[in-house]
PDB file of N, CA and C in Angstrom:
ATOM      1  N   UNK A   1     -32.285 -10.109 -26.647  1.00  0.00           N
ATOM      2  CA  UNK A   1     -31.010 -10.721 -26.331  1.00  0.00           C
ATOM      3  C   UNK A   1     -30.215 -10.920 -27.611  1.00  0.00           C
ATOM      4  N   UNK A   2     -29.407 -10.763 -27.931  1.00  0.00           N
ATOM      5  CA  UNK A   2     -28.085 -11.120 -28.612  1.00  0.00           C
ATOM      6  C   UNK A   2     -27.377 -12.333 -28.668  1.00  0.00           C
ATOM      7  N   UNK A   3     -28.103 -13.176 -29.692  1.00  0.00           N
ATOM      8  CA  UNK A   3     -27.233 -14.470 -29.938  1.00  0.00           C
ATOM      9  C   UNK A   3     -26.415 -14.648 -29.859  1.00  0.00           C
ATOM     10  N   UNK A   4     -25.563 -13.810 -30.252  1.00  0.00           N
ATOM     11  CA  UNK A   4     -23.895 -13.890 -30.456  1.00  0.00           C
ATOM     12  C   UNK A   4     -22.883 -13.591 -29.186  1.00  0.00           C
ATOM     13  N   UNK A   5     -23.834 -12.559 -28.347  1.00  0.00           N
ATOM     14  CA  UNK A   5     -23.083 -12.720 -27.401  1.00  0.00           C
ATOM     15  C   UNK A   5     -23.757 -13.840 -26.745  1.00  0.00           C
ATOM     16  N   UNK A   6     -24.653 -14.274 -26.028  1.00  0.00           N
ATOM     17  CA  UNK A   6     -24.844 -14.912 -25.729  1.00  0.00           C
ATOM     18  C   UNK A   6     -24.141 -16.498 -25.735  1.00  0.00           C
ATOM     19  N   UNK A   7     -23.818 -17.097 -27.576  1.00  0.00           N
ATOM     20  CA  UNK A   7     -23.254 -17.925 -28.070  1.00  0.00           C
ATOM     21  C   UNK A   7     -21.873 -17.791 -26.833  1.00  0.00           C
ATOM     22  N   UNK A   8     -20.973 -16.465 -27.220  1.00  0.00           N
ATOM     23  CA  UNK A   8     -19.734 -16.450 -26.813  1.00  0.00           C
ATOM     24  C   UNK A   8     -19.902 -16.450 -25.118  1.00  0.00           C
ATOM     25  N   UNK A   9     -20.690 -16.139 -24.339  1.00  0.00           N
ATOM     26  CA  UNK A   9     -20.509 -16.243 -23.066  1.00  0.00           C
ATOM     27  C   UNK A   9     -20.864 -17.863 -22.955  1.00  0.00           C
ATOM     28  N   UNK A  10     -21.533 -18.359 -23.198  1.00  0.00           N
ATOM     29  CA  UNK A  10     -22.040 -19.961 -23.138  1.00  0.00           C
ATOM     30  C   UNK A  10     -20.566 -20.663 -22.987  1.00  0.00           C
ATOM     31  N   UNK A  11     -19.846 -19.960 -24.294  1.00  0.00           N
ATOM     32  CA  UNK A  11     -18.182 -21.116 -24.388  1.00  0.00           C
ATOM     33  C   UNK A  11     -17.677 -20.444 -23.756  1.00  0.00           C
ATOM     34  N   UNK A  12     -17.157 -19.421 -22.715  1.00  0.00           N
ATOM     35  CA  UNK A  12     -16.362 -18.921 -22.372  1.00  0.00           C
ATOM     36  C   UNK A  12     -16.832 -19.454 -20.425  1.00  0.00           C
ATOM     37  N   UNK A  13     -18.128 -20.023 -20.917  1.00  0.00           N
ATOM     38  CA  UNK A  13     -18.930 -19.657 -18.862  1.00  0.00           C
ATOM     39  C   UNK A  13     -17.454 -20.315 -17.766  1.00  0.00           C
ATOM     40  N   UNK A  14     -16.751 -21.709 -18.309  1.00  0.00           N
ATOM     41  CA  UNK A  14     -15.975 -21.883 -17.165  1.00  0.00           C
ATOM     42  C   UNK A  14     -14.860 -21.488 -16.886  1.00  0.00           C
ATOM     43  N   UNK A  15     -14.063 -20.253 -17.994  1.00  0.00           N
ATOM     44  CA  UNK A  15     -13.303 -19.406 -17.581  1.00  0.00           C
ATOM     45  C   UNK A  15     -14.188 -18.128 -16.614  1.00  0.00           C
ATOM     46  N   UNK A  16     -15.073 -18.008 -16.986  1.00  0.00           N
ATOM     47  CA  UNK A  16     -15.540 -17.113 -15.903  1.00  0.00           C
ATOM     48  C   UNK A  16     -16.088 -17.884 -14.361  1.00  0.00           C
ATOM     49  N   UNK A  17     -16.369 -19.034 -14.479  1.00  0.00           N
ATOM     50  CA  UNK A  17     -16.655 -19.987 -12.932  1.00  0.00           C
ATOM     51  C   UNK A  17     -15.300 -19.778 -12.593  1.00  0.00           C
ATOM     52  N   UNK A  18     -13.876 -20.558 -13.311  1.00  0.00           N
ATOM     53  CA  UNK A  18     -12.845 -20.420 -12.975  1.00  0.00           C
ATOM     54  C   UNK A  18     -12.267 -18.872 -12.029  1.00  0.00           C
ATOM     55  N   UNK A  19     -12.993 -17.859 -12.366  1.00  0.00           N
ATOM     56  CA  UNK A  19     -12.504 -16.836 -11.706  1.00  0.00           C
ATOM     57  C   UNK A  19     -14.314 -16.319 -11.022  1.00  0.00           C
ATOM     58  N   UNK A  20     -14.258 -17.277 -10.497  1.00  0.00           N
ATOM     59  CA  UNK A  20     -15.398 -17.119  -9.073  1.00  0.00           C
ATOM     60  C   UNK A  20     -16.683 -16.022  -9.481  1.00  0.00           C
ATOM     61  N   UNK A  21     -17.069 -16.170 -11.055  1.00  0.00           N
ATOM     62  CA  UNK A  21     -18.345 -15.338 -11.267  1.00  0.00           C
ATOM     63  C   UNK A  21     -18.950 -16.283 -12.198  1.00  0.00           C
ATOM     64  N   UNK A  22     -20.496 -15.824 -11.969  1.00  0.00           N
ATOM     65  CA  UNK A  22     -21.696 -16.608 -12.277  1.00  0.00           C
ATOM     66  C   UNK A  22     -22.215 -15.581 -13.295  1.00  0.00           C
ATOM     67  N   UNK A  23     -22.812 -15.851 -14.433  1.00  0.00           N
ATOM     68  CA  UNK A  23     -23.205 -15.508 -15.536  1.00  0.00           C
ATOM     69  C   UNK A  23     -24.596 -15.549 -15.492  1.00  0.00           C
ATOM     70  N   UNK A  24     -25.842 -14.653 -15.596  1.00  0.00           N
ATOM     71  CA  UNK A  24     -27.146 -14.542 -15.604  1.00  0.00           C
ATOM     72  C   UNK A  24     -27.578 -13.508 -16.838  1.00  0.00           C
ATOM     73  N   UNK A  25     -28.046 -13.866 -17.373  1.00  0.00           N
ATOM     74  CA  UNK A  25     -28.716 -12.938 -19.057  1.00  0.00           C
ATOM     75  C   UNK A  25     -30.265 -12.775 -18.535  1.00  0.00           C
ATOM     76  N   UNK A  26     -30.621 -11.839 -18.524  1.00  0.00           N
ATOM     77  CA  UNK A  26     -32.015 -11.562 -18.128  1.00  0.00           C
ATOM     78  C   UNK A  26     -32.478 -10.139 -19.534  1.00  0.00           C
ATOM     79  N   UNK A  27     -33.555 -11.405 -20.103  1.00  0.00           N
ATOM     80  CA  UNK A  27     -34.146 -10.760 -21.328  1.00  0.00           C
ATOM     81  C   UNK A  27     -35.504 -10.105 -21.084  1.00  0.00           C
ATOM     82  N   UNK A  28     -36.120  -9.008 -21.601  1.00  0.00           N
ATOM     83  CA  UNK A  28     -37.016  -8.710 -21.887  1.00  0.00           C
ATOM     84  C   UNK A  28     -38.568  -9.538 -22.323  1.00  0.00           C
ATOM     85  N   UNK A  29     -37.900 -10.533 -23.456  1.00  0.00           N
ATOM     86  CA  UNK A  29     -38.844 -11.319 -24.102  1.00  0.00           C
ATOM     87  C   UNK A  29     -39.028 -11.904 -22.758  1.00  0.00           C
ATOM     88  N   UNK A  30     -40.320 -12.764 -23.242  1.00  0.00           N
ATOM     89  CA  UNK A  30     -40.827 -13.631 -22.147  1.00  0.00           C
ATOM     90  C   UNK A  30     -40.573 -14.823 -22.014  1.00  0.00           C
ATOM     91  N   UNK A  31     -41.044 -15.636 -21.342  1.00  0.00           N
ATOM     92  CA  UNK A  31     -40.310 -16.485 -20.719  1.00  0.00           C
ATOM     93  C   UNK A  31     -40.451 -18.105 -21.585  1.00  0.00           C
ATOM     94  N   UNK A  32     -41.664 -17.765 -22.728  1.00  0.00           N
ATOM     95  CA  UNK A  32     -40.837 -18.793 -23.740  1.00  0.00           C
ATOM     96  C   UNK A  32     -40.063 -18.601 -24.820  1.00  0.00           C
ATOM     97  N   UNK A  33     -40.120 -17.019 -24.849  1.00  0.00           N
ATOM     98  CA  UNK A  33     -38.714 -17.100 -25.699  1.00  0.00           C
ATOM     99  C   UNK A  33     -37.392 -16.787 -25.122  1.00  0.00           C
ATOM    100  N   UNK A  34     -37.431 -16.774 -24.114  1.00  0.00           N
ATOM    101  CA  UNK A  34     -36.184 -16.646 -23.209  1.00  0.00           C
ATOM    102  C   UNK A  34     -35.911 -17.842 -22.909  1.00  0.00           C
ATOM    103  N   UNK A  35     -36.830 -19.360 -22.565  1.00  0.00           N
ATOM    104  CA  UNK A  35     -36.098 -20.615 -22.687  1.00  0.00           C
ATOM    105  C   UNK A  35     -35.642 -21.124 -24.252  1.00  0.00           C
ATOM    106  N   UNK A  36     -36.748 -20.517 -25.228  1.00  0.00           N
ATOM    107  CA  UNK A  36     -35.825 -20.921 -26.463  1.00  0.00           C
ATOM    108  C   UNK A  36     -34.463 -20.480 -26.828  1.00  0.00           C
ATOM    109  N   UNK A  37     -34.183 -19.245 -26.951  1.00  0.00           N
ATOM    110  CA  UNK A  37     -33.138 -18.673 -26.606  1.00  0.00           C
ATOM    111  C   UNK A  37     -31.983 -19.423 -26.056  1.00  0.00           C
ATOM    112  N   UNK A  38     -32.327 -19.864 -24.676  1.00  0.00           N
ATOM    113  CA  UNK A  38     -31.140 -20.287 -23.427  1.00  0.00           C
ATOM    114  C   UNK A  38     -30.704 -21.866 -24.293  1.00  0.00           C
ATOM    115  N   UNK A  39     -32.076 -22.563 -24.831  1.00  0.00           N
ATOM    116  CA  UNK A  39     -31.405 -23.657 -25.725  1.00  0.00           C
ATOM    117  C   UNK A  39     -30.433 -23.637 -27.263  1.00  0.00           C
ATOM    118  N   UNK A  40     -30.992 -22.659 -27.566  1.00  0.00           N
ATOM    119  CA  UNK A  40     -30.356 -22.438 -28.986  1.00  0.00           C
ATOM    120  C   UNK A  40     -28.730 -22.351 -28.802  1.00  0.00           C
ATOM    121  N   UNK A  41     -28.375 -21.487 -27.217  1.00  0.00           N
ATOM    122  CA  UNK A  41     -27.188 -21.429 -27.049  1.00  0.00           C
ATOM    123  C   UNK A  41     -26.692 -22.088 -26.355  1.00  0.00           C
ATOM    124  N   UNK A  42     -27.544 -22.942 -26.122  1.00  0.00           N
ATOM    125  CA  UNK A  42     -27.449 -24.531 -24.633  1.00  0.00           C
ATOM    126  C   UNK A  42     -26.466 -23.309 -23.822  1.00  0.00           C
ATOM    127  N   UNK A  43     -27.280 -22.730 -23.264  1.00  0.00           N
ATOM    128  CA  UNK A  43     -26.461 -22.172 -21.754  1.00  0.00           C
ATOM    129  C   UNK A  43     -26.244 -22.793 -20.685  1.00  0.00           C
ATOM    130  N   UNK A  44     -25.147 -22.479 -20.031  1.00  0.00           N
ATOM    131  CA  UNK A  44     -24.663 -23.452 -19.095  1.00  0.00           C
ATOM    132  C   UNK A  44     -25.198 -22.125 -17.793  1.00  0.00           C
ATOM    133  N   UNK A  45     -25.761 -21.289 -17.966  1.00  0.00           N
ATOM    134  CA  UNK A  45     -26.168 -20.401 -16.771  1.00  0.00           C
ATOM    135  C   UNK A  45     -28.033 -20.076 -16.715  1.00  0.00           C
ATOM    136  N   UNK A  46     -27.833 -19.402 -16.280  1.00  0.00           N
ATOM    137  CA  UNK A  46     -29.313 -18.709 -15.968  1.00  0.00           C
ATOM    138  C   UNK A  46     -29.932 -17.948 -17.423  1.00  0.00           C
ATOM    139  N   UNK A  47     -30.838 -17.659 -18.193  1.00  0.00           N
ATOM    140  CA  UNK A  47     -31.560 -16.760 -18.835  1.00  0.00           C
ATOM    141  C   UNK A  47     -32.898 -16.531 -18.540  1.00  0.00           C
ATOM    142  N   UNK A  48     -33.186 -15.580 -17.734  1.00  0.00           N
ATOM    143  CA  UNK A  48     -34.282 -15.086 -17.003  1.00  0.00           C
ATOM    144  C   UNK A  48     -35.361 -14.414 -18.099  1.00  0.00           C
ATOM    145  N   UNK A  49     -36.213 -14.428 -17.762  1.00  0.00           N
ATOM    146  CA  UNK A  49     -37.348 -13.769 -18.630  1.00  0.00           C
ATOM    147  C   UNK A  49     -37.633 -12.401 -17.831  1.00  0.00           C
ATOM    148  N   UNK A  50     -37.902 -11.066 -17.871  1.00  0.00           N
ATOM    149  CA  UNK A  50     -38.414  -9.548 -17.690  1.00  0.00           C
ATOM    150  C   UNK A  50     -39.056  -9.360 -18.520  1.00  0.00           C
ATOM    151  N   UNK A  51     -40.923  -9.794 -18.914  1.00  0.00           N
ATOM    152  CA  UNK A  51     -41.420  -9.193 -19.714  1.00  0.00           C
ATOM    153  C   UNK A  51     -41.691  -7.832 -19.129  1.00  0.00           C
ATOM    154  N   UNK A  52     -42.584  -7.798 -18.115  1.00  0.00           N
ATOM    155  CA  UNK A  52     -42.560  -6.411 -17.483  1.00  0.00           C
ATOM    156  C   UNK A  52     -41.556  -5.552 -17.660  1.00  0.00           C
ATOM    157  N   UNK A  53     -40.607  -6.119 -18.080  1.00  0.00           N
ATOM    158  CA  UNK A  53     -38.976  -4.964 -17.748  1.00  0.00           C
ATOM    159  C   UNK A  53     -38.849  -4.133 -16.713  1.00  0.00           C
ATOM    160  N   UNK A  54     -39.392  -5.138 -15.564  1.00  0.00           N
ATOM    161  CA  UNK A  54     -39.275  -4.389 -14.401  1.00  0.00           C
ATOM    162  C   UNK A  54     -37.343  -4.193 -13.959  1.00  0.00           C
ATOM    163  N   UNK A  55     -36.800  -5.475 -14.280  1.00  0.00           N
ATOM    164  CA  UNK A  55     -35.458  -5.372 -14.098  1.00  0.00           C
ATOM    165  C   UNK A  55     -35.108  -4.278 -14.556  1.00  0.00           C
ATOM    166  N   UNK A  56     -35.264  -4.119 -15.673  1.00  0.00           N
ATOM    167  CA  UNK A  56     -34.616  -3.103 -16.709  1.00  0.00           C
ATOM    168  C   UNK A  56     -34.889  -1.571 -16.007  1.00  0.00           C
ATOM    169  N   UNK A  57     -36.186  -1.485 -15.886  1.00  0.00           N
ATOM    170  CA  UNK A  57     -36.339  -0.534 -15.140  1.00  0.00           C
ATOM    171  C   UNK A  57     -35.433  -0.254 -13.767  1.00  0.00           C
ATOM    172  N   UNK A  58     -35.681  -0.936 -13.270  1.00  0.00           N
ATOM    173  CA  UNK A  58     -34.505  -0.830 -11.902  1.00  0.00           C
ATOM    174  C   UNK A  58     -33.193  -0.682 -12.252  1.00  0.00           C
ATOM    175  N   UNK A  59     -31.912  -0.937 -13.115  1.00  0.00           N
ATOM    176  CA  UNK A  59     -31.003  -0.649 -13.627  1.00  0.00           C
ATOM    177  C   UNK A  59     -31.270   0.750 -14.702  1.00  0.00           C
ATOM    178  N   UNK A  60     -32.233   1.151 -14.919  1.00  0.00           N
ATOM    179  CA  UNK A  60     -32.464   2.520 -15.928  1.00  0.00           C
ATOM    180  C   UNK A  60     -31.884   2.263 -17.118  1.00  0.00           C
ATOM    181  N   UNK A  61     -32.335   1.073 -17.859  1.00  0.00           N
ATOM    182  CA  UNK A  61     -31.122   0.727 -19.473  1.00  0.00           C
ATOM    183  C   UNK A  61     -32.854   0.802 -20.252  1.00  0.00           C
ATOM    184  N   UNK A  62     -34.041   0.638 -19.360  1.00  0.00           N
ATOM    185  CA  UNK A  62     -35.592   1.038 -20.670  1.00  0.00           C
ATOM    186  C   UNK A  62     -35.309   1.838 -21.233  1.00  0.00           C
ATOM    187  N   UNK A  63     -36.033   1.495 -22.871  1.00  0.00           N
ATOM    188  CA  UNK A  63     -35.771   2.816 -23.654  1.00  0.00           C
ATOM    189  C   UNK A  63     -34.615   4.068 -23.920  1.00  0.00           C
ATOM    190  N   UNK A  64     -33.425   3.158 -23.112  1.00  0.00           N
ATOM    191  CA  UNK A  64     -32.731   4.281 -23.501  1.00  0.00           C
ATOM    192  C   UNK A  64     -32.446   4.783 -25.351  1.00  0.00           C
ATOM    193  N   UNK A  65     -32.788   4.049 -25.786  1.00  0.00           N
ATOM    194  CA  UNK A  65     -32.569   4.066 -26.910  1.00  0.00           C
ATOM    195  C   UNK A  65     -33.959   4.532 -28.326  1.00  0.00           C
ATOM    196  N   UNK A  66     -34.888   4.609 -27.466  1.00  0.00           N
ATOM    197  CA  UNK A  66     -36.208   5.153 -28.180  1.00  0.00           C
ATOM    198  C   UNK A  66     -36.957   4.592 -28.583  1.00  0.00           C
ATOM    199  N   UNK A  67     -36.715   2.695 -28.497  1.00  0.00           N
ATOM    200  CA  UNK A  67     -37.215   1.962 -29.090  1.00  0.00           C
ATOM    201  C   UNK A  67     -38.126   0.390 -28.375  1.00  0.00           C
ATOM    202  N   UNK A  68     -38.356   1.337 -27.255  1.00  0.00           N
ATOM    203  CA  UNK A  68     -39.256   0.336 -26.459  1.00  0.00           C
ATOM    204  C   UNK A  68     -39.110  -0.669 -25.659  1.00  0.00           C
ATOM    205  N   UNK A  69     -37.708  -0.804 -25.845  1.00  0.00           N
ATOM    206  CA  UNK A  69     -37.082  -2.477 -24.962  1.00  0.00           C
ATOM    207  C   UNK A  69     -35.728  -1.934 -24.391  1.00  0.00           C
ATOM    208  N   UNK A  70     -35.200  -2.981 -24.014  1.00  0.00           N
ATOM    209  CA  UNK A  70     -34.202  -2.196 -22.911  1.00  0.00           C
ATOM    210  C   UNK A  70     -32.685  -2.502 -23.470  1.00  0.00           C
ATOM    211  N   UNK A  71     -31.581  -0.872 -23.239  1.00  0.00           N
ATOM    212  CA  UNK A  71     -30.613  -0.989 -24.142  1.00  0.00           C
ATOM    213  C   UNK A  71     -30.156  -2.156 -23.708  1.00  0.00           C
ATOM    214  N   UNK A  72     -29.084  -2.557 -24.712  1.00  0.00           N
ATOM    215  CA  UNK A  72     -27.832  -3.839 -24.230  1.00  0.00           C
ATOM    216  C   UNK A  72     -26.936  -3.162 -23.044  1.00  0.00           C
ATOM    217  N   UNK A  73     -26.922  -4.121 -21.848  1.00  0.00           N
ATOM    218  CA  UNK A  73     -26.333  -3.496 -21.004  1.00  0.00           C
ATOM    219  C   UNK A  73     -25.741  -4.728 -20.588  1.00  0.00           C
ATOM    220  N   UNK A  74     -24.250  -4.913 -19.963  1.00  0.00           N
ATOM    221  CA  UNK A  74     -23.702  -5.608 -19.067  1.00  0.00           C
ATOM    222  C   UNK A  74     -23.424  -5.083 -17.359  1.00  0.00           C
ATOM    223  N   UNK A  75     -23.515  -5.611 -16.652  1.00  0.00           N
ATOM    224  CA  UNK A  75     -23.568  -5.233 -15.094  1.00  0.00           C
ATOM    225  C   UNK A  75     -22.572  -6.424 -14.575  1.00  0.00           C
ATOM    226  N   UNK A  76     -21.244  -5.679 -14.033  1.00  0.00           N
ATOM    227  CA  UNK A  76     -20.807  -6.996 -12.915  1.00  0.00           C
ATOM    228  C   UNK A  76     -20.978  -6.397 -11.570  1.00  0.00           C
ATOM    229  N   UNK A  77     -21.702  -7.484 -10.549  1.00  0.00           N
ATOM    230  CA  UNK A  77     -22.552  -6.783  -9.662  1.00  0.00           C
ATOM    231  C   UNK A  77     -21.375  -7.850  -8.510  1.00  0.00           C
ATOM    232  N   UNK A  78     -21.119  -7.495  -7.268  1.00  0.00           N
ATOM    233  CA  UNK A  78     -20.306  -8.218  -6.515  1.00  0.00           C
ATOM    234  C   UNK A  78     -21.552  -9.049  -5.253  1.00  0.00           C
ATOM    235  N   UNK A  79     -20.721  -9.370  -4.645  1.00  0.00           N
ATOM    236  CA  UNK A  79     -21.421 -10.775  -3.568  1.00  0.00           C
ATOM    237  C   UNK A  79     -22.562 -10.001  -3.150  1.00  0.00           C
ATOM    238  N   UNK A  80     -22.200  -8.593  -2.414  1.00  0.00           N
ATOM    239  CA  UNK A  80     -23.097  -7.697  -1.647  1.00  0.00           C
ATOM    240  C   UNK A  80     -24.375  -7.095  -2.298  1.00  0.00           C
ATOM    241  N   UNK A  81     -24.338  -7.488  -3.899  1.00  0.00           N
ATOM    242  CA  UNK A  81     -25.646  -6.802  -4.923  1.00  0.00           C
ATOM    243  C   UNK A  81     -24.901  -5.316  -5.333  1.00  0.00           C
ATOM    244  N   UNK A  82     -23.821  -4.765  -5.358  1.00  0.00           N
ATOM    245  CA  UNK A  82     -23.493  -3.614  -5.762  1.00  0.00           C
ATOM    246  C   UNK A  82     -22.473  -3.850  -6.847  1.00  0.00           C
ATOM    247  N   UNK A  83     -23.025  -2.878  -7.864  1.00  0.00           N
ATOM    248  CA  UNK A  83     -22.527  -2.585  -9.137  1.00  0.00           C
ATOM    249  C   UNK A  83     -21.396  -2.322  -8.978  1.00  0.00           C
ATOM    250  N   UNK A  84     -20.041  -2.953  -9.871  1.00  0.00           N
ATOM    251  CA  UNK A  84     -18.897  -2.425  -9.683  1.00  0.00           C
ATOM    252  C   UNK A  84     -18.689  -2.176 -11.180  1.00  0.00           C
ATOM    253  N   UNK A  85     -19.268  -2.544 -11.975  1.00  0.00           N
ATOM    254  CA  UNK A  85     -18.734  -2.202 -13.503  1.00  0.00           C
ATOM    255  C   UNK A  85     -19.739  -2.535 -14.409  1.00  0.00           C
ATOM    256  N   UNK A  86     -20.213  -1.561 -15.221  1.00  0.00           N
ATOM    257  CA  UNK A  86     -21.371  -1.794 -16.212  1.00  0.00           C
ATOM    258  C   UNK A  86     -20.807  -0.812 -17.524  1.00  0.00           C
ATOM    259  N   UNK A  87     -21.751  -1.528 -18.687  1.00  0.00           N
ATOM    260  CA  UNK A  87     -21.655  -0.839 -19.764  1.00  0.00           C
ATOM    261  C   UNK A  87     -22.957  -0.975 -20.212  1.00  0.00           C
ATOM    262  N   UNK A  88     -23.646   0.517 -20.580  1.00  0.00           N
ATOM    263  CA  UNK A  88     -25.015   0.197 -21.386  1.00  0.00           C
ATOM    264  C   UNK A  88     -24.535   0.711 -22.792  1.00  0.00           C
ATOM    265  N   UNK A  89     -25.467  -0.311 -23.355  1.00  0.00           N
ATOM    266  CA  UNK A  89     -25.127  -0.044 -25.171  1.00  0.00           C
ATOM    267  C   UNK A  89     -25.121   1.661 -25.526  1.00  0.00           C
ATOM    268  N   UNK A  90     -25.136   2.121 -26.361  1.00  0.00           N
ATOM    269  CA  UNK A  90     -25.129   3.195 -26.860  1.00  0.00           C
ATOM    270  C   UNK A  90     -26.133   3.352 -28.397  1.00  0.00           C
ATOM    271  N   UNK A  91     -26.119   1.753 -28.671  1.00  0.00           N
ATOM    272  CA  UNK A  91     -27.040   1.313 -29.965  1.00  0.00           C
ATOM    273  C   UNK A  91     -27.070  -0.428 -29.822  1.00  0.00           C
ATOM    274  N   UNK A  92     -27.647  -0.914 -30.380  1.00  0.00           N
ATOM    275  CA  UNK A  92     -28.260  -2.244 -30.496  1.00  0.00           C
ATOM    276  C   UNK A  92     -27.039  -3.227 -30.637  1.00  0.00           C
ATOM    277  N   UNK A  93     -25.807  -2.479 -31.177  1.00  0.00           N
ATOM    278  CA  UNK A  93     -24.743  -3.667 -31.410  1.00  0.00           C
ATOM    279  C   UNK A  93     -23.388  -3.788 -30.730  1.00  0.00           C
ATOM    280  N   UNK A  94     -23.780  -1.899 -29.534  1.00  0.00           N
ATOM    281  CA  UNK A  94     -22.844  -1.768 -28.725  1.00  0.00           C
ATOM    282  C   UNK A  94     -22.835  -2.750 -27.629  1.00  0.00           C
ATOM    283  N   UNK A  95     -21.927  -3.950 -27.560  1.00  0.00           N
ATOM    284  CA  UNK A  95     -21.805  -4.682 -26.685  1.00  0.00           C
ATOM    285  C   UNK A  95     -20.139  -4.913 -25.737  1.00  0.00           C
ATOM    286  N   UNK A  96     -19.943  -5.239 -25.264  1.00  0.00           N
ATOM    287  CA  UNK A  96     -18.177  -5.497 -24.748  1.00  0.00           C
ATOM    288  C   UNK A  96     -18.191  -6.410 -25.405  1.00  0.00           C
ATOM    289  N   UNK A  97     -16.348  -6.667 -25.767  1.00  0.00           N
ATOM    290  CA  UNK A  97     -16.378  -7.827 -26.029  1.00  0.00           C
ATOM    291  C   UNK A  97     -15.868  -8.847 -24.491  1.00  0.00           C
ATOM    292  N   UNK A  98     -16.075 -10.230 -25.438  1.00  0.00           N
ATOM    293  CA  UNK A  98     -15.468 -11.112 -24.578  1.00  0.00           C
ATOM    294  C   UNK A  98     -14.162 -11.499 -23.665  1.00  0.00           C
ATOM    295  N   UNK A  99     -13.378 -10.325 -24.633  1.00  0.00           N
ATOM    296  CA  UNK A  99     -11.966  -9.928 -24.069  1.00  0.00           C
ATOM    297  C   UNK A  99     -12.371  -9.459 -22.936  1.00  0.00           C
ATOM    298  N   UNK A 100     -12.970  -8.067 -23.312  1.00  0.00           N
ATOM    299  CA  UNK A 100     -13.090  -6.686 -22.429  1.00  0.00           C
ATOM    300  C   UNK A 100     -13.491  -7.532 -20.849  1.00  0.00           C
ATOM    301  N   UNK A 101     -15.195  -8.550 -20.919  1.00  0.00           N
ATOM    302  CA  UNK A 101     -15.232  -9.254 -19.745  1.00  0.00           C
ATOM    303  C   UNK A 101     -14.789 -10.267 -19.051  1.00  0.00           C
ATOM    304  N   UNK A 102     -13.869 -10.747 -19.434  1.00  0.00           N
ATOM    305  CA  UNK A 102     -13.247 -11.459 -18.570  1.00  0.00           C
ATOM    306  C   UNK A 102     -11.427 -10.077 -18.005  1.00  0.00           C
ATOM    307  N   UNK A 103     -11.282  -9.508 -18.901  1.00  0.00           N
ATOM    308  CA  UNK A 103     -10.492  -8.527 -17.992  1.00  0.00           C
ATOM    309  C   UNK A 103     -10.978  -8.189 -17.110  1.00  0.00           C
ATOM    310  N   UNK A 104     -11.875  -7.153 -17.155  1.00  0.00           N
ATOM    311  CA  UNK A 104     -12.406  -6.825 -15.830  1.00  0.00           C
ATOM    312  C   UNK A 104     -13.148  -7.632 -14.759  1.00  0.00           C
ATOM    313  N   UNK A 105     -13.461  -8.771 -15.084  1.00  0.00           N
ATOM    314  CA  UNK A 105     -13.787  -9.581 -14.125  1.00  0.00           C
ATOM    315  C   UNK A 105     -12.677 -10.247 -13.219  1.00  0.00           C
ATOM    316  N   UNK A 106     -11.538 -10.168 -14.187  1.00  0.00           N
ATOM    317  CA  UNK A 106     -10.187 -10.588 -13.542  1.00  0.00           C
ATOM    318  C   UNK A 106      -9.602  -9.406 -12.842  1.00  0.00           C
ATOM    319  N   UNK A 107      -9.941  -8.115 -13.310  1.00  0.00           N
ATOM    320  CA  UNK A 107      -9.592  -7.007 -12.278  1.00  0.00           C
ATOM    321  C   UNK A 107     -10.312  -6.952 -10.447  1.00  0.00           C
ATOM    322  N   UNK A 108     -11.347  -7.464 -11.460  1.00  0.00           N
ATOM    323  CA  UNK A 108     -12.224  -7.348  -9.871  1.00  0.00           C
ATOM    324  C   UNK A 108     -11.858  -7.932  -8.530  1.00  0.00           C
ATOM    325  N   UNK A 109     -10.738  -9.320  -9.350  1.00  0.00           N
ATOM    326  CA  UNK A 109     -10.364 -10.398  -7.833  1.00  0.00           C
ATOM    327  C   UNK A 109     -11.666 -11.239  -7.561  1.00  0.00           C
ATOM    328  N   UNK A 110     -12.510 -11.215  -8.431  1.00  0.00           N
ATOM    329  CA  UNK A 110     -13.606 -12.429  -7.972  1.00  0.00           C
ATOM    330  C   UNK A 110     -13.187 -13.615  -8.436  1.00  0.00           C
TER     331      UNK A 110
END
């Protein structure tokens, strides 16, 4: 997981409640470093633990990158569970920014 984004979604979470979406980070690491994590950035949402990377697997972001863990990927998924807009990293620091998601979350009408 990515501190930094992480940091920036934490301050940004009630402009995104404000436009009717819920924020969930689901990490690889396990599930005590995925609660350390969720404190460091006192998240106001969910940070799930996938050691298995079974998630990851099911979205196809494992290894895309050659290096054993799963790329950086964002997913905005709607009420019904279907993907309407994702970005998987391309490298470790390819992330959206904070601009980029709340535009398209504001495109979406959620």
């Amino acid at each position: 997981m990515c501190r930094g984004q992480l940091d920036e979604l934490a301050d940004a979470y009630p402009q995104f409640r404000e436009l009717g979406t819920e924020i969930v980070a689901i990490s690889t690491d396990d599930v005590t470093d995925a609660k350390q994590m969720a404190s460091l950035v006192n998240a106001p949402f969910p940070v799930l633990a996938d050691p298995s990377s079974e998630t990851a697997l099911a979205y196809e972001v494992f290894d895309l990158l050659d290096d054993g863990v799963a790329a950086p990927a964002v997913f905005i998924v709607d009420g019904d569970r279907v993907v309407q807009w994702k970005q998987i990293g391309q490298d470790i620091a390819d992330r959206p920014s904070l601009g980029e998601l709340l535009s398209v979350v504001q495109g979406q009408g959620n």
